[in-house]
N, C-alpha and C. Protein backbone atom coordinates (compact mmCIF):
# COMPACT_ATOMS: atom_id res chain seq x y z
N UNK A 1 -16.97 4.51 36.98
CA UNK A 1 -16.44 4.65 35.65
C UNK A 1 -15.04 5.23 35.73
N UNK A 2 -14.47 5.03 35.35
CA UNK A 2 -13.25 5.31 34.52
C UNK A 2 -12.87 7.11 33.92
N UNK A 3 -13.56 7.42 34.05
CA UNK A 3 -13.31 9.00 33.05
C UNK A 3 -13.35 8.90 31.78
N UNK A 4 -13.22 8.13 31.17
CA UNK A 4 -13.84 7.74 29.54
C UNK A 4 -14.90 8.23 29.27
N UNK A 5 -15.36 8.49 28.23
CA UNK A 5 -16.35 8.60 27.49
C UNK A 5 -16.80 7.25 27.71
N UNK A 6 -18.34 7.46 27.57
CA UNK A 6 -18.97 5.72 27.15
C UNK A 6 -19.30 5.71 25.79
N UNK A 7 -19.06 4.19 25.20
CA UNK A 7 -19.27 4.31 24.21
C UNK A 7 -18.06 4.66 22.86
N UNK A 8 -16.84 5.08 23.41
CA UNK A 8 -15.66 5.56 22.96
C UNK A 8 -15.63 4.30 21.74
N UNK A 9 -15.19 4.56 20.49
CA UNK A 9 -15.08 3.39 19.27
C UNK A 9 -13.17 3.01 19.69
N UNK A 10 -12.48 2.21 20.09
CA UNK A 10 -11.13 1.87 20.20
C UNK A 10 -10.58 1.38 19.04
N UNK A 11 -11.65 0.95 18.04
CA UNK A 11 -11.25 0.13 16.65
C UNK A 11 -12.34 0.25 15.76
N UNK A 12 -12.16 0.11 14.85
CA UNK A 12 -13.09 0.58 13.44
C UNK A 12 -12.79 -0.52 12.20
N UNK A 13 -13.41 -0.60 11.77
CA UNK A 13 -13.43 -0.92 9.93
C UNK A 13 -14.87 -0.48 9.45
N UNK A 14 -14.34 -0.53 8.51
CA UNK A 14 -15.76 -0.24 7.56
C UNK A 14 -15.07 -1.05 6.04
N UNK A 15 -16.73 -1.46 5.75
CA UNK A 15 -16.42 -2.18 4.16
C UNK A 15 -18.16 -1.57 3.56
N UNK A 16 -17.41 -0.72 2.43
CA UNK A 16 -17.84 0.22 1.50
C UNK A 16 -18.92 -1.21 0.37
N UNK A 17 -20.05 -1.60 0.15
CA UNK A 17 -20.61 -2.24 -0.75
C UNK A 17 -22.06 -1.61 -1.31
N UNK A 18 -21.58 -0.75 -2.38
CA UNK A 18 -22.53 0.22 -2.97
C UNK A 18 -23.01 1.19 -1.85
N UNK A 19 -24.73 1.04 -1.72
CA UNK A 19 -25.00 1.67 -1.37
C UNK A 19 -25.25 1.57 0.62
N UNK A 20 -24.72 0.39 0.87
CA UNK A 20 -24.29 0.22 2.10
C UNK A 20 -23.26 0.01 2.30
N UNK A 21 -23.24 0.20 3.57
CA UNK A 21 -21.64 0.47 4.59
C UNK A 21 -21.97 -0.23 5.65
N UNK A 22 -20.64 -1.20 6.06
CA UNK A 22 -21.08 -1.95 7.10
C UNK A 22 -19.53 -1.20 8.10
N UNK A 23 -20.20 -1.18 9.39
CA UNK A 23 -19.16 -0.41 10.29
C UNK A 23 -19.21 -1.73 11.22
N UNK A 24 -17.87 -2.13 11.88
CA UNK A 24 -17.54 -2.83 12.89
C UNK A 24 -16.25 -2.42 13.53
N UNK A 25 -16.99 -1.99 14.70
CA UNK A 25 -16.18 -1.10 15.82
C UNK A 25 -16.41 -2.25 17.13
N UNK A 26 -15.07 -1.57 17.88
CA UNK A 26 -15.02 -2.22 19.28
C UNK A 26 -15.07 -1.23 20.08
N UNK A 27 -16.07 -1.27 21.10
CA UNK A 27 -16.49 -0.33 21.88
C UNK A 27 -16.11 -0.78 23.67
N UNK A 28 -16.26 0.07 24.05
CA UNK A 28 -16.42 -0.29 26.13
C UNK A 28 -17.42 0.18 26.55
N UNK A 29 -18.15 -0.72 27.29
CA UNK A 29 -18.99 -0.74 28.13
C UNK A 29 -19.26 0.39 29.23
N UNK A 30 -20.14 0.35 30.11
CA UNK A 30 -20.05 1.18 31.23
C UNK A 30 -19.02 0.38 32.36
N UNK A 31 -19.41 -1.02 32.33
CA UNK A 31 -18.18 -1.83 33.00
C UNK A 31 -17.35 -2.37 32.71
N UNK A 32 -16.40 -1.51 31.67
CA UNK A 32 -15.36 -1.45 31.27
C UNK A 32 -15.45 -2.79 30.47
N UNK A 33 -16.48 -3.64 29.75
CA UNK A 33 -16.49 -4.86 28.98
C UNK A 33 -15.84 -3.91 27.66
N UNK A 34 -15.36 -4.74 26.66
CA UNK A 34 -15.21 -4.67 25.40
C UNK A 34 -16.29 -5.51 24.60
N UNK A 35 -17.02 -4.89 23.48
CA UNK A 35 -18.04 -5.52 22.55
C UNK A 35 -17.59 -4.89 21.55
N UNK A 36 -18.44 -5.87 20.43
CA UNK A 36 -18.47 -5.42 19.18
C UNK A 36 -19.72 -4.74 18.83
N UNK A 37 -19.50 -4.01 18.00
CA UNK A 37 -21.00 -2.90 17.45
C UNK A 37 -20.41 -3.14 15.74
N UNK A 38 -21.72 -3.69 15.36
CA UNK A 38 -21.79 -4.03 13.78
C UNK A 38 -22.77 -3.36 13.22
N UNK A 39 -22.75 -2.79 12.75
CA UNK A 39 -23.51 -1.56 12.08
C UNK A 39 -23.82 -1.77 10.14
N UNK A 40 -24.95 -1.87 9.69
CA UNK A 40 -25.05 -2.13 8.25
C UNK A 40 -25.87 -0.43 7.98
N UNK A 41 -25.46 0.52 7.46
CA UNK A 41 -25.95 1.36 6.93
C UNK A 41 -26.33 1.41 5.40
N UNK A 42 -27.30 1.79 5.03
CA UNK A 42 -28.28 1.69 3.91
C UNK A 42 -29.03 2.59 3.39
N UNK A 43 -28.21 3.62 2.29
CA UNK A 43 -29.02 4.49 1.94
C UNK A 43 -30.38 4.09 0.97
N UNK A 44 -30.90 5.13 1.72
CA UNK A 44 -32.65 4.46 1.33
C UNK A 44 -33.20 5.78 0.34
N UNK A 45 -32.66 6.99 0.56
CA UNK A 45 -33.22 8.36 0.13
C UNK A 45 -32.07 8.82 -0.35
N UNK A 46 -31.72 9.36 -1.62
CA UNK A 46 -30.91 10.61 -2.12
C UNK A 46 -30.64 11.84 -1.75
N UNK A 47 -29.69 12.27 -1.31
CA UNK A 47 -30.36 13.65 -0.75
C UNK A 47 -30.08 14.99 -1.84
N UNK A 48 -30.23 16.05 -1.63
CA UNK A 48 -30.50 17.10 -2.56
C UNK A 48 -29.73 17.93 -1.84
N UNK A 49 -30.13 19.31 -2.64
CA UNK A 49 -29.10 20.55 -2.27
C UNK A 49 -30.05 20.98 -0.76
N UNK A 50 -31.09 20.86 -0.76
CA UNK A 50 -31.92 20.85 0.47
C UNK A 50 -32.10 19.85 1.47
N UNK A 51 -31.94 18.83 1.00
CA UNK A 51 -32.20 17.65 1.89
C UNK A 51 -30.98 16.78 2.04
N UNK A 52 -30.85 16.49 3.41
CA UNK A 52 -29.87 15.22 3.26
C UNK A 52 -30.41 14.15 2.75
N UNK A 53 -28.84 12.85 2.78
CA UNK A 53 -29.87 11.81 2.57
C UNK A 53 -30.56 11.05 3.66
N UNK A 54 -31.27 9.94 3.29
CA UNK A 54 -31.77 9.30 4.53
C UNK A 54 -31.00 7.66 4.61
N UNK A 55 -30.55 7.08 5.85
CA UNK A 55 -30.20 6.15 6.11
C UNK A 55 -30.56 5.62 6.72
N UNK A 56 -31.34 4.01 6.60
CA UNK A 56 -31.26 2.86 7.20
C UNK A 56 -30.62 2.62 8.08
N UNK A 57 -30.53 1.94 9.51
CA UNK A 57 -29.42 1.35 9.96
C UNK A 57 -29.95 0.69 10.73
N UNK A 58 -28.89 -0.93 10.87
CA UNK A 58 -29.23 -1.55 11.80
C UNK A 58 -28.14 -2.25 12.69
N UNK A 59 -27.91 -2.46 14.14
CA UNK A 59 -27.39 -3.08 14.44
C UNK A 59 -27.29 -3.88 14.88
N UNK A 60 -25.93 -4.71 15.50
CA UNK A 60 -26.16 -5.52 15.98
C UNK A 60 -24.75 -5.43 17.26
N UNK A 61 -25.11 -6.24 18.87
CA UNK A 61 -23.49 -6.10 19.49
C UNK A 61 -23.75 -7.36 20.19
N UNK A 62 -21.81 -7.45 20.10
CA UNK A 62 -21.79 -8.93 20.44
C UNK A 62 -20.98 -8.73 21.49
N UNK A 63 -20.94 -9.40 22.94
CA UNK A 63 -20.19 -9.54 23.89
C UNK A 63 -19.05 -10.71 23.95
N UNK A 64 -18.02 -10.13 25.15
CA UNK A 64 -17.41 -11.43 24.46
C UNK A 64 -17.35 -12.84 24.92
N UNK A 65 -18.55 -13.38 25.66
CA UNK A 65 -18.76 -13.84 25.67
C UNK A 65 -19.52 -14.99 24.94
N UNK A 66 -19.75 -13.62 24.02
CA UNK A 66 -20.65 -14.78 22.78
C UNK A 66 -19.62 -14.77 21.28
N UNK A 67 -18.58 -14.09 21.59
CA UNK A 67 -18.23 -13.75 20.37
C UNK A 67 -17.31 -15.17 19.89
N UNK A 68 -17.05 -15.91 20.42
CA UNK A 68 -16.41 -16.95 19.62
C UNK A 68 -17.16 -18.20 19.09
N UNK A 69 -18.22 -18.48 19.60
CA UNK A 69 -19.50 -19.20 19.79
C UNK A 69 -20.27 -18.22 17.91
N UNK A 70 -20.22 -16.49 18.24
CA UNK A 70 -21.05 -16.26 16.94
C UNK A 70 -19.61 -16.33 15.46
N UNK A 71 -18.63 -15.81 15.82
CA UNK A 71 -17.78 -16.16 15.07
C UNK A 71 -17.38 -17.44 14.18
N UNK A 72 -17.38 -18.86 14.88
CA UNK A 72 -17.68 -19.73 14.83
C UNK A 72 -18.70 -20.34 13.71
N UNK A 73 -19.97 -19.90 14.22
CA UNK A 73 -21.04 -20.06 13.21
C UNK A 73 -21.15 -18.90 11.70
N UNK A 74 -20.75 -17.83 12.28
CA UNK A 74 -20.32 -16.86 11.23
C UNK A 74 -19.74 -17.62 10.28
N UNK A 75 -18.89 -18.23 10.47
CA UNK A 75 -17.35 -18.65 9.46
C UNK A 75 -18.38 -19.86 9.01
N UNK A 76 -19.04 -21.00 9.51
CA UNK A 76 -19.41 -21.97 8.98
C UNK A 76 -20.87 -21.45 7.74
N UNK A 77 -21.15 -20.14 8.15
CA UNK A 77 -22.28 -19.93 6.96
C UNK A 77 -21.84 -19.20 5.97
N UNK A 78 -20.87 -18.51 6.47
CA UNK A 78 -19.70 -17.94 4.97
C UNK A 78 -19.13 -18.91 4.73
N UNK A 79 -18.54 -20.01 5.17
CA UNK A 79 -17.79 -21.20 4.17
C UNK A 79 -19.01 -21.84 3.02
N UNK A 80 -20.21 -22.24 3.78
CA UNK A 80 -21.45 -22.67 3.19
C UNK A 80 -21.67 -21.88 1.97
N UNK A 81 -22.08 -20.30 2.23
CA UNK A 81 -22.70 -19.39 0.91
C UNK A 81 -21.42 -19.86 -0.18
N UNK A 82 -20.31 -19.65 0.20
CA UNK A 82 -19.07 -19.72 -0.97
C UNK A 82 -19.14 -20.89 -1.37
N UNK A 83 -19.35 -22.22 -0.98
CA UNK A 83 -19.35 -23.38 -1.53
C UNK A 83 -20.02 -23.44 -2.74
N UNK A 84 -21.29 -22.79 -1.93
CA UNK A 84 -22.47 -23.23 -2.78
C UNK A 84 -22.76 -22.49 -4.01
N UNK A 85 -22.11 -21.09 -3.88
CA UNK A 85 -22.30 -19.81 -4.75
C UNK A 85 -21.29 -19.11 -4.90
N UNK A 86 -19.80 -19.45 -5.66
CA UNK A 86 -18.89 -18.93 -5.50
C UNK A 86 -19.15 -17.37 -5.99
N UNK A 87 -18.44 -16.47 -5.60
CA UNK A 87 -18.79 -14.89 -5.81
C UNK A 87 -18.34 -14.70 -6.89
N UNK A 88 -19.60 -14.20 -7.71
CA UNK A 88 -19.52 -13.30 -9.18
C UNK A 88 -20.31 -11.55 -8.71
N UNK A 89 -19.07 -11.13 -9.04
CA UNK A 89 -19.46 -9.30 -8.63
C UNK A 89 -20.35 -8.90 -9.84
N UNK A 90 -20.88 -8.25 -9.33
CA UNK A 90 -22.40 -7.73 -10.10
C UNK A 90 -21.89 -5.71 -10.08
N UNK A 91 -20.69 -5.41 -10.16
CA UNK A 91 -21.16 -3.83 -10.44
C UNK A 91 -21.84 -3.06 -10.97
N UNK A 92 -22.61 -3.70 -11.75
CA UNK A 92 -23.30 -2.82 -12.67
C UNK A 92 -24.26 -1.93 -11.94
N UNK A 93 -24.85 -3.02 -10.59
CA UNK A 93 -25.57 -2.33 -9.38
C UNK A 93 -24.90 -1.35 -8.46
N UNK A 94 -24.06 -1.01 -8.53
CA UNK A 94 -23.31 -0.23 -7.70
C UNK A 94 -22.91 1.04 -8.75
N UNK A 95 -22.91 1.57 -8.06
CA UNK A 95 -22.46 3.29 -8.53
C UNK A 95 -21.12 3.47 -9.58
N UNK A 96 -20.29 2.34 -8.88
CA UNK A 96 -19.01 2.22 -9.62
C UNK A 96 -18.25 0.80 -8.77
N UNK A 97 -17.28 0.64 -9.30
CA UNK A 97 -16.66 -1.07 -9.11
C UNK A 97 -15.66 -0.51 -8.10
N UNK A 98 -15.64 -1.06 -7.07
CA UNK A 98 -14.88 -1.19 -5.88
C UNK A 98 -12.95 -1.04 -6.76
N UNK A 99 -12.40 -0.21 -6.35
CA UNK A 99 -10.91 0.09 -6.47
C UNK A 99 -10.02 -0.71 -5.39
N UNK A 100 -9.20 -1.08 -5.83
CA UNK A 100 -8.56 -2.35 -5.36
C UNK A 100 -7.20 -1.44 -4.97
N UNK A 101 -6.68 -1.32 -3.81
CA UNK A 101 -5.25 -0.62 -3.28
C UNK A 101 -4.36 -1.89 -3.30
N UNK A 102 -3.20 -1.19 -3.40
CA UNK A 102 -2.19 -2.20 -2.82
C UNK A 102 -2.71 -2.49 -1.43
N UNK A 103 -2.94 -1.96 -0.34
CA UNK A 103 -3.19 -2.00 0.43
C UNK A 103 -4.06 -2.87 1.00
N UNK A 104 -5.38 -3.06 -0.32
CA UNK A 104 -6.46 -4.06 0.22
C UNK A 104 -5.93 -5.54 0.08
N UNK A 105 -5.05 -5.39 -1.50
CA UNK A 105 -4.96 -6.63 -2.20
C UNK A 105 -3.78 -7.28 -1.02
N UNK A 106 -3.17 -6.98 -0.18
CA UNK A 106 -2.88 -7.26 1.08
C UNK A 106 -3.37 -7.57 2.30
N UNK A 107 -4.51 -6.90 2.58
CA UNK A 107 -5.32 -7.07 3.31
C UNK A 107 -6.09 -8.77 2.73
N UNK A 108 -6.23 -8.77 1.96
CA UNK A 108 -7.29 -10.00 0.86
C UNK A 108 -6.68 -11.06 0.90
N UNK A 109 -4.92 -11.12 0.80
CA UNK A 109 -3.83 -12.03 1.02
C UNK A 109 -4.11 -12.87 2.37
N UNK A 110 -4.20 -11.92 3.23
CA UNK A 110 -4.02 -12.50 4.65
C UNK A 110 -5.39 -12.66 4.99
N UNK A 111 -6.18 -12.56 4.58
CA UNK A 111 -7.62 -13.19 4.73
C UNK A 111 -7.35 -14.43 4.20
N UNK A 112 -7.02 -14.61 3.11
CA UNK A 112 -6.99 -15.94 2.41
C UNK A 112 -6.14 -16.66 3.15
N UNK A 113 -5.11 -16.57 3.62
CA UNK A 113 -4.04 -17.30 4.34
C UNK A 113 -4.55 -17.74 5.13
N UNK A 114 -5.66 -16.60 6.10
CA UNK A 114 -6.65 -17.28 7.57
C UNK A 114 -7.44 -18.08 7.39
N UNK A 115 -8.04 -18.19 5.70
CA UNK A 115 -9.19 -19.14 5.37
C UNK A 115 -8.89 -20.27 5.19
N UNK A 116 -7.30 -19.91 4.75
CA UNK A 116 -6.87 -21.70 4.46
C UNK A 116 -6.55 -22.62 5.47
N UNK A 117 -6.02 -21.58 6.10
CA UNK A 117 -5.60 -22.47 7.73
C UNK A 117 -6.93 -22.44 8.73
N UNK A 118 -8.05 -22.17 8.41
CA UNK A 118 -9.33 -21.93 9.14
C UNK A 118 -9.27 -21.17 10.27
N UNK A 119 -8.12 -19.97 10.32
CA UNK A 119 -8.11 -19.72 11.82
C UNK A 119 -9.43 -17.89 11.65
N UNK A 120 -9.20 -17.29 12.54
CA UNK A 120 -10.22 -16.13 12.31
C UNK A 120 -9.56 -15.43 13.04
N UNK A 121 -9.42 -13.59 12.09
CA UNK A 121 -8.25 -13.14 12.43
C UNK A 121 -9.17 -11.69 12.98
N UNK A 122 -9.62 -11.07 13.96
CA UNK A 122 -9.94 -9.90 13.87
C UNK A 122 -8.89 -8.63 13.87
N UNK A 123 -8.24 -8.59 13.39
CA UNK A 123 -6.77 -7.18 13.19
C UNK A 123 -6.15 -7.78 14.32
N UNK A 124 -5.85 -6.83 15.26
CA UNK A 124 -5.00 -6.80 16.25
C UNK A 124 -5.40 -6.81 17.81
N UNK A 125 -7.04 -7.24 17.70
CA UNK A 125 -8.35 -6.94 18.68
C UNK A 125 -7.24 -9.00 19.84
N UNK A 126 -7.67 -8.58 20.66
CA UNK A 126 -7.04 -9.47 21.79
C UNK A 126 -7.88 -9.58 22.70
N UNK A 127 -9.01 -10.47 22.84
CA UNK A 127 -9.53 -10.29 24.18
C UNK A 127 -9.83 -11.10 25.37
């Protein structure tokens, strides 16, 4: 090994949808591989002045060997759901309606730009 920590997160996002949180981090291996760790957290329990809350979680990690192969199919079942079911937001289920930054509505730009040209953009991840 390396002197690293194992397990070290090198990259992060998270996307906030009510009462889950989905985390997708890029992690290293013990042999120095790079993967992805996709994480859906899900509060299941409220917590109190005594109790935390309780969370769900599940994951999932992709090597990169598989990652353009799951990417790939990723993109063809998100093109599919949107065809078929264009997105109508439902906040009423959520705690409160997602706040829109300059920042995202930029972020949302260049998603759309990648969707039109079909390419798939993970940030600045190179591997």
């Amino acid at each position: 090994m390396n002197g690293k920590v194992e397990n070290d997160i090198l990259f992060s996002k998270s996307v906030k949808a009510g009462k889950r949180i989905y985390y997708i981090d890029v992690k290293r291996d013990r042999h120095d591989e790079l993967y992805l760790s996709l994480t859906e957290s899900k509060r299941v329990k409220e917590g109190t002045e005594e109790l935390r809350p309780v969370f769900e979680k599940h994951k999932i990690f992709l090597y990169r060997e598989d990652l353009e192969k799951f990417l790939e199919a990723f993109s063809d079942a998100a093109q599919f759901a949107i065809e078929k079911q264009p997105a109508q937001p439902r906040y009423a289920r959520y705690e409160e309606a997602p706040v829109v930054t300059e920042e995202v509505a930029e972020e949302v730009a260049i998603e759309n730009e990648a969707e039109e040209s079909n390419e798939i953009k993970l940030g600045e991840l190179e591997f």
